[in-house]
Protein backbone atom coordinates (compact mmCIF):
# COMPACT_ATOMS: atom_id res chain seq x y z
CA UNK A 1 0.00 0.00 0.00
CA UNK A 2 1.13 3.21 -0.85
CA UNK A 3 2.19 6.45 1.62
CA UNK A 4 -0.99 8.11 0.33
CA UNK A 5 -3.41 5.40 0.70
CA UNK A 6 -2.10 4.62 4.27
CA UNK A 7 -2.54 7.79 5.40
CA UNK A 8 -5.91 8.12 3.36
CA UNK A 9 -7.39 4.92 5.25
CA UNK A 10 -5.98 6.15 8.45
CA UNK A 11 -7.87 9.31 8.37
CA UNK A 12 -10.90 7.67 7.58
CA UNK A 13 -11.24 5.54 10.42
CA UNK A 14 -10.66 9.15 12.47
CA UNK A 15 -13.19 10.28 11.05
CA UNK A 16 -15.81 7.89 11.54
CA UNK A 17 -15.18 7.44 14.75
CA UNK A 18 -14.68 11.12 15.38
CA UNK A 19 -18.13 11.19 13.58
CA UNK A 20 -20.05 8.73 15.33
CA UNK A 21 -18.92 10.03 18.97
CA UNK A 22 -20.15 13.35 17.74
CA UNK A 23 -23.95 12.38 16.54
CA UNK A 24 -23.50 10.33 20.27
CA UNK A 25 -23.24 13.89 22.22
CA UNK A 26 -26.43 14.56 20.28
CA UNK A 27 -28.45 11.75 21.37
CA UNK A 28 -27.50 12.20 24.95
CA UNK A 29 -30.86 12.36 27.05
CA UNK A 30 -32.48 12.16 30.58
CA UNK A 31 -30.53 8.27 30.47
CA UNK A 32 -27.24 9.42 31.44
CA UNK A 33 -28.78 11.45 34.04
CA UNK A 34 -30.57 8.99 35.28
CA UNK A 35 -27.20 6.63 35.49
CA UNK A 36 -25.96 8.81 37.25
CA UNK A 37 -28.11 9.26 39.92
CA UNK A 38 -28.25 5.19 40.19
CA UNK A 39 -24.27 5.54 40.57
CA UNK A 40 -24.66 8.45 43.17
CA UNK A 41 -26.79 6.56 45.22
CA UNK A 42 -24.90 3.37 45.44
CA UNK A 43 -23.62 2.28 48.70
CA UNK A 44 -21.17 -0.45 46.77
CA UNK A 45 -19.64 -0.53 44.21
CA UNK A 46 -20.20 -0.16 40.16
CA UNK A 47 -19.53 -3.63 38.73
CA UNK A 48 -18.52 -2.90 35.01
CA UNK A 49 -19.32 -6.48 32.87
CA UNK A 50 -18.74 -7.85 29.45
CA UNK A 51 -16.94 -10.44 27.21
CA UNK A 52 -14.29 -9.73 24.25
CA UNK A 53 -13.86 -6.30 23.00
CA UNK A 54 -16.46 -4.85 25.19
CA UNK A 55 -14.58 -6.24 28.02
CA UNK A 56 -11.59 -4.55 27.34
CA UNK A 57 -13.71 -1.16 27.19
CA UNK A 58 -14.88 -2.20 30.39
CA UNK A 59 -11.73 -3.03 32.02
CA UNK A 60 -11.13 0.90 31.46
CA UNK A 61 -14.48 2.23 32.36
CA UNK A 62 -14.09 0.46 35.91
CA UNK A 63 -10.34 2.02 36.15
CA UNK A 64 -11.37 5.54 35.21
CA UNK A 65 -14.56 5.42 37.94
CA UNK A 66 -12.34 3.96 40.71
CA UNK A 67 -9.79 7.00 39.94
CA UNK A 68 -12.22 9.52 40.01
CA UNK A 69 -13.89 8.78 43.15
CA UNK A 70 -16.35 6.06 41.94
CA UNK A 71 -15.42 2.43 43.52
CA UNK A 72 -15.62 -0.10 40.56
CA UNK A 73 -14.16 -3.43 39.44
CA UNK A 74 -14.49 -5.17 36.23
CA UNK A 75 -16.02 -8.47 36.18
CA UNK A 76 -15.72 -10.92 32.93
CA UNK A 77 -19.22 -12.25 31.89
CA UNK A 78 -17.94 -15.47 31.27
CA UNK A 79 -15.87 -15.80 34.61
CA UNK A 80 -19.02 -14.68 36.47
CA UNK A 81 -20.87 -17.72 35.42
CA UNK A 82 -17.88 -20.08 37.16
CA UNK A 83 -18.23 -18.17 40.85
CA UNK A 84 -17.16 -14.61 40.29
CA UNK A 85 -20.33 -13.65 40.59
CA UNK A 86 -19.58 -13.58 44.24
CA UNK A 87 -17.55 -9.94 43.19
CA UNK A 88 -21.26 -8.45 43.21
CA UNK A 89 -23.28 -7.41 46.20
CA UNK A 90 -27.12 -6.76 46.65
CA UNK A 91 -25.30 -2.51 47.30
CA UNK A 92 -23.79 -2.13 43.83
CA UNK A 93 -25.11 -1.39 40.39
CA UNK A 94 -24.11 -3.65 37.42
CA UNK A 95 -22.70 -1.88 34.41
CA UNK A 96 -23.24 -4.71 31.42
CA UNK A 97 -21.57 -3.86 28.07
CA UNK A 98 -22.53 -5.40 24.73
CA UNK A 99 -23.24 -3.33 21.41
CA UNK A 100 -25.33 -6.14 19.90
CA UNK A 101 -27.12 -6.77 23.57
CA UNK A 102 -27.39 -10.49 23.03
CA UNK A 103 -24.09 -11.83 24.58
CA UNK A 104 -25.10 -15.02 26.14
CA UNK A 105 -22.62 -14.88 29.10
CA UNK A 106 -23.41 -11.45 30.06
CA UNK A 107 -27.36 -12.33 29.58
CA UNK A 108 -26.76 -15.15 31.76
CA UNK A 109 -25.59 -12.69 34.77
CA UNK A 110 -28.84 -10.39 34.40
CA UNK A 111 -30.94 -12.62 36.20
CA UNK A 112 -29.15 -12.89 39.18
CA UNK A 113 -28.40 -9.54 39.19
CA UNK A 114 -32.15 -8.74 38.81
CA UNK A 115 -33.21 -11.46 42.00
CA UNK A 116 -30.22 -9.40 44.11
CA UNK A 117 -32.42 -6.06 43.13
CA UNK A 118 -29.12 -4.27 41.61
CA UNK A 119 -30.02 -2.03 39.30
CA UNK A 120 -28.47 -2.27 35.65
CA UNK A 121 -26.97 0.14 33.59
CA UNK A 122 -26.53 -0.96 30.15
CA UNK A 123 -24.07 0.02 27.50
CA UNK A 124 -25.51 -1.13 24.24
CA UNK A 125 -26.31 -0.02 20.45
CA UNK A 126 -29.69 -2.21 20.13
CA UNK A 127 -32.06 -0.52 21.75
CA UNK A 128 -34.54 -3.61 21.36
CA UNK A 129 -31.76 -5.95 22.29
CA UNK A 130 -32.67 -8.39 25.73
CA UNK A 131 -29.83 -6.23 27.39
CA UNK A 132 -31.75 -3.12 26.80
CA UNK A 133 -35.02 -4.64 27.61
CA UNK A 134 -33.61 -6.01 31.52
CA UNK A 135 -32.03 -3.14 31.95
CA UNK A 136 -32.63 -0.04 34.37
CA UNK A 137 -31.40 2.67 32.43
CA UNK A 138 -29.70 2.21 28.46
CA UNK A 139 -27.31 4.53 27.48
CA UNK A 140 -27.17 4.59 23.72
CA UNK A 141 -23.72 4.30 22.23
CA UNK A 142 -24.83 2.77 18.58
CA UNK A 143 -23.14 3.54 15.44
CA UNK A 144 -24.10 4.39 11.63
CA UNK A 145 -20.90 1.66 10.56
CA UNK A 146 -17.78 0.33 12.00
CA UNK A 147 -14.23 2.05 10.58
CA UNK A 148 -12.93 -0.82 9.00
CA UNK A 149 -13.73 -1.45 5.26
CA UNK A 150 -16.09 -4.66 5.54
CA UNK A 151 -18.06 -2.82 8.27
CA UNK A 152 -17.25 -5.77 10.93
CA UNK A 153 -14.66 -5.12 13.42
CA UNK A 154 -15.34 -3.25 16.48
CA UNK A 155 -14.02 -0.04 16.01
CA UNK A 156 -16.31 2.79 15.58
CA UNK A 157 -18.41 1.34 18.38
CA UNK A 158 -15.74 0.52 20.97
CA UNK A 159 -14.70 4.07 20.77
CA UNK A 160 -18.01 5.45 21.54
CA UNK A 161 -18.62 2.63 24.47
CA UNK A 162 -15.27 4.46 25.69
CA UNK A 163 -16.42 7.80 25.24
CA UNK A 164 -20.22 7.00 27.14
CA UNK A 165 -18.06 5.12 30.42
CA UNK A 166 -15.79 8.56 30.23
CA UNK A 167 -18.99 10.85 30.12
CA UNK A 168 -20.52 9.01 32.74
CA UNK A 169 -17.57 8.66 34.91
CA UNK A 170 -16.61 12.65 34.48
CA UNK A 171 -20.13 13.38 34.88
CA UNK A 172 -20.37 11.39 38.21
CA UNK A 173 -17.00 13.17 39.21
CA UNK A 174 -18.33 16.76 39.01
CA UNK A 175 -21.22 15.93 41.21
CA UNK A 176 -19.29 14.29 43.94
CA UNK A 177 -17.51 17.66 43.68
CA UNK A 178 -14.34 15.19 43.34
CA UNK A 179 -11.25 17.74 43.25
CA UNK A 180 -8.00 18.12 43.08
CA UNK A 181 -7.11 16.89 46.47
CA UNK A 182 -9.13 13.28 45.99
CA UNK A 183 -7.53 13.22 42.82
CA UNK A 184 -4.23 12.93 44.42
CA UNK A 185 -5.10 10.44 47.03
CA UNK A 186 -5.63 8.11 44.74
CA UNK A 187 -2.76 9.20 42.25
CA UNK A 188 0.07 9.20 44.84
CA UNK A 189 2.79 7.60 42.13
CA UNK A 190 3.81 8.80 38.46
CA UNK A 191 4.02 12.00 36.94
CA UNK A 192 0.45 12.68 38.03
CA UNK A 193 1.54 11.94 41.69
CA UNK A 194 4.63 14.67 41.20
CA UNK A 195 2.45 17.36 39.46
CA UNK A 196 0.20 17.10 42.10
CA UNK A 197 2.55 17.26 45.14
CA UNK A 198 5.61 19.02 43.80
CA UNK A 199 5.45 23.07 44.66
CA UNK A 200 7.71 25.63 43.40
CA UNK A 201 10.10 25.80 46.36
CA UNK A 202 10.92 21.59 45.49
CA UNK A 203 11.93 22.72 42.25
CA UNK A 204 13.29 26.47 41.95
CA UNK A 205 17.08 27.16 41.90
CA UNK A 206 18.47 28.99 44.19
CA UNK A 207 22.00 30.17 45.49
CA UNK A 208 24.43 29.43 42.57
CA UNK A 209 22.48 28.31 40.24
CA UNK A 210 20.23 31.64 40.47
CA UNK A 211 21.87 34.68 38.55
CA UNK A 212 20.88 38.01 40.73
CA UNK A 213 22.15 41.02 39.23
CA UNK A 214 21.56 44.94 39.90
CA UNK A 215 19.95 47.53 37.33
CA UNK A 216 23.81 49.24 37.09
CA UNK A 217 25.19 46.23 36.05
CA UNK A 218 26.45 46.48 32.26
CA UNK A 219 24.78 43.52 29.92
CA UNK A 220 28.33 41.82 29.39
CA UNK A 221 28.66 41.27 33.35
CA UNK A 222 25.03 40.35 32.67
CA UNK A 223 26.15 37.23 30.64
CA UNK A 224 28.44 36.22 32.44
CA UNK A 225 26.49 36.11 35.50
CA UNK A 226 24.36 34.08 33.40
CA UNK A 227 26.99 31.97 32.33
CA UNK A 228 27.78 30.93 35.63
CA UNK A 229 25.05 30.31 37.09
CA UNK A 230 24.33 27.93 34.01
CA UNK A 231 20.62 29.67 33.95
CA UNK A 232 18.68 31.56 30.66
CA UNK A 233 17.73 34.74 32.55
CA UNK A 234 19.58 37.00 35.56
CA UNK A 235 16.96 38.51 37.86
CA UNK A 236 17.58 41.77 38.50
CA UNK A 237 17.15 43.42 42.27
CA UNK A 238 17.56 47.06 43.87
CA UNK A 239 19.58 47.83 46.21
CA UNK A 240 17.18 46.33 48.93
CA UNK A 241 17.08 42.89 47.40
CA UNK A 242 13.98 43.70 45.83
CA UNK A 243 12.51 42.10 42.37
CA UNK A 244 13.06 44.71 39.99
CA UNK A 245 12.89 42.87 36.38
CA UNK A 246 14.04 40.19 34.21
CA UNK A 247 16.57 39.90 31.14
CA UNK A 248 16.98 36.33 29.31
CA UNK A 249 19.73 35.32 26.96
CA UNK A 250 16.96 35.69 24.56
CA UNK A 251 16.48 39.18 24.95
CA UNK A 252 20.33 40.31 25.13
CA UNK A 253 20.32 38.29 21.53
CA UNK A 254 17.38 40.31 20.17
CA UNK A 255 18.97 44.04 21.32
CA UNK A 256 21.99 43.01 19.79
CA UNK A 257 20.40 42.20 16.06
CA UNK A 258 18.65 45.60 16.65
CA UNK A 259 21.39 47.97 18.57
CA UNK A 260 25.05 48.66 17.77
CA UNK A 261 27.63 46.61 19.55
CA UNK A 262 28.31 48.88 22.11
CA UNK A 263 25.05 47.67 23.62
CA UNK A 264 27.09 45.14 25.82
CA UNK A 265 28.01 48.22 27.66
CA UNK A 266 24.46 49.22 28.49
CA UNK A 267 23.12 48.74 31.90
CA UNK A 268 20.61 46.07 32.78
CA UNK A 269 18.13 48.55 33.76
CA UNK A 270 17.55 49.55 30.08
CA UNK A 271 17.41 46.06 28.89
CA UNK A 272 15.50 44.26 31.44
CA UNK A 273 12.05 43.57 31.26
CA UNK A 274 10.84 45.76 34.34
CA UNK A 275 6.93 43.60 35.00
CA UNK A 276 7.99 39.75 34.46
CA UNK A 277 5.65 37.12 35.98
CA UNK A 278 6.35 36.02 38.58
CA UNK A 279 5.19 32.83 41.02
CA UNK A 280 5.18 31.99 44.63
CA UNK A 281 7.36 29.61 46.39
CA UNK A 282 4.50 27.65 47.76
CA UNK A 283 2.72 27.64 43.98
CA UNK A 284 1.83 23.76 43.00
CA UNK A 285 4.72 23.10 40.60
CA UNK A 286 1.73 21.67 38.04
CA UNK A 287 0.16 25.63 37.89
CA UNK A 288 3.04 27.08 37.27
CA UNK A 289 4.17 24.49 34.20
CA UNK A 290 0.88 25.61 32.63
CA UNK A 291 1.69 29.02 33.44
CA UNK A 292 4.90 28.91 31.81
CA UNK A 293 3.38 27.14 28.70
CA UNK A 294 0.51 29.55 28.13
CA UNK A 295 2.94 32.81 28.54
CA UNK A 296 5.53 30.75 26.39
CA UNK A 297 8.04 31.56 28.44
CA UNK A 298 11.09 29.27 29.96
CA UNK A 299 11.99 31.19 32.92
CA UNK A 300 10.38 33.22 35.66
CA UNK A 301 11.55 34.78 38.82
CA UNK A 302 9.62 32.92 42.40
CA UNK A 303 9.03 35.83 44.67
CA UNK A 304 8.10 35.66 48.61
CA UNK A 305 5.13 37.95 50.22
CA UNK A 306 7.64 41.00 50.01
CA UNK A 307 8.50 40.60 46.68
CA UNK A 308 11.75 39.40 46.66
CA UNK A 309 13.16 36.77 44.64
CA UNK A 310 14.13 33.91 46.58
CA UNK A 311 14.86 31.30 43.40
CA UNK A 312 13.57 30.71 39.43
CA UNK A 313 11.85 28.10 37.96
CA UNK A 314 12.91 26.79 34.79
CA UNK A 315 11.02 24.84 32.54
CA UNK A 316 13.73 22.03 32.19
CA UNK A 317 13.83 21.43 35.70
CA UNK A 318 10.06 21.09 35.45
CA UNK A 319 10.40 18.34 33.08
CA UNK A 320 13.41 16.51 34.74
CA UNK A 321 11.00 16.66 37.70
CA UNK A 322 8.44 14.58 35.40
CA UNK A 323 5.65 17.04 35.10
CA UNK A 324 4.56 15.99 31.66
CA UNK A 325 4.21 19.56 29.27
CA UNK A 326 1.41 20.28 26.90
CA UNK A 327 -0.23 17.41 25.02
């Protein structure tokens, strides 16, 4: 196959299933709502079912409600009918997956679920299916056609299953006012752990490896202050200690393709950039990545209560740390 057609074929799988999670959003109703008051009110657990490829998209959907504040667990259809069935309680609320709705090992679990009186959220794309019709709520995740060229492998429909168990579980999240702080008890390893533990002061440079320089200082003591110090910027203080402004490597480069050369004799006063942003020692380390990305900048001065610079953050440093940048 050719460059062209890959690439052709590629796109059009995006864009069916780009498509068919669109006309979803559409569709959406008083079902999910209803869902999620069922998953509000549960006093157990969610117990996400199914067999094959829907039990793969399960397997995620339980994941993503556990992290966000919803306990789950994923239970395979077919092992449930050999005594894991003993995973679900008369307190939780079954979550059974199937886009065709007629999966015999999942529709062997319904009626036990039913006798226990836990309700049953389905995931399914025949609304007239036996799923649907045994089911509590049915949240509609059907599909015009599948991606792939003979209209047969699940593809098109496993990413809108995906897209329904994140709705749901995001939609669930907002109401249990899940924030930040939850996140992190239940994210206490990775780079998710270290954005959201790490503050400024854990990362800044200070002493040495922070270039402090006053407004009477000429631009070539400047760089090599810089140099030194083996930062991108010098911070430049009065003669109280206090944050006056900023001049990066970056700038000094840019005066120079505009100014004569006698501009290395200039004092940082006229070069410096006198209102840089600035961020707090005790900033989460997370904020101020996503400050630094949306001012695309790579250095900032960290200033206490007083105003005076006590280290900078560089964006490398971020990144060593393992705060992941923008997607």
């Amino acid at each position: 196959m050719k460059e062209a057609n890959i690439l052709e074929s590629a796109r059009r799988v995006l864009v069916i299933e780009s498509a068919a999670i669109a006309s979803m959003s559409q569709r959406l109703d008083n079902s999910l709502e209803r869902a999620v008051a069922l998953i509000l009110a549960c006093t157990g657990r969610v117990v996400v079912t199914g067999v094959g490829k829907s039990g793969v998209i399960g397997r995620k959907i339980a994941s993503t409600l556990a992290s966000t504040g919803t306990p789950a667990l994923f239970l395979h259809s077919g092992e449930g009918l050999h005594g894991d069935l003993g995973m679900l309680t008369s307190v939780d609320v079954l979550m059974a997956i199937s886009y065709s709705g007629h999966s015999d090992d999942l529709l062997s679990i319904l009626p036990v679920a039913q006798d226990m009186g836990v309700p049953i959220i389905a995931l399914t794309g025949q609304g007239r299916s036996h799923l649907a019709m045994n089911s509590d709520v049915v949240l509609d995740v059907s599909v015009e056609r599948e991606a792939d060229p003979n209209n047969l492998a699940p593809t098109a429909s496993t990413a809108t299953t995906l897209a329904m168990g994140d709705a749901l579980a995001i939609a669930v999240m907002g109401e249990r006012k899940f924030g930040r702080e939850d996140f992190l008890r239940f994210h206490p390893g990775g780079s998710l752990g270290r954005g959201l533990t790490l503050r400024v002061k854990d990362i800044m440079r200070t002493g040495d490896r922070m270039a402090l320089v006053r407004e009477s200082v000429l631009i070539r003591e400047v760089l090599f202050c810089i140099t030194r110090a083996r930062a991108g910027a010098a911070t430049v203080v009065d003669e109280a200690g206090r944050l006056r402004g900023i001049v990066t490597d970056g700038d000094i480069r840019r005066h120079l393709l505009q100014n004569s050369a006698d501009m290395l004799e200039k004092p940082a006063g006229e070069v410096m950039t006198r209102t840089p942003t600035t961020v707090h020692p005790e900033m989460m380390a997370v904020d101020a990545m996503r400050l630094l990305e949306e001012r695309d900048i790579d250095e900032l001065p960290v200033v206490d209560d007083d105003g005076n610079p006590v280290g900078v953050l560089d964006v490398q440093d971020l990144l060593r740390a393992g705060l992941p940048g923008t997607p």
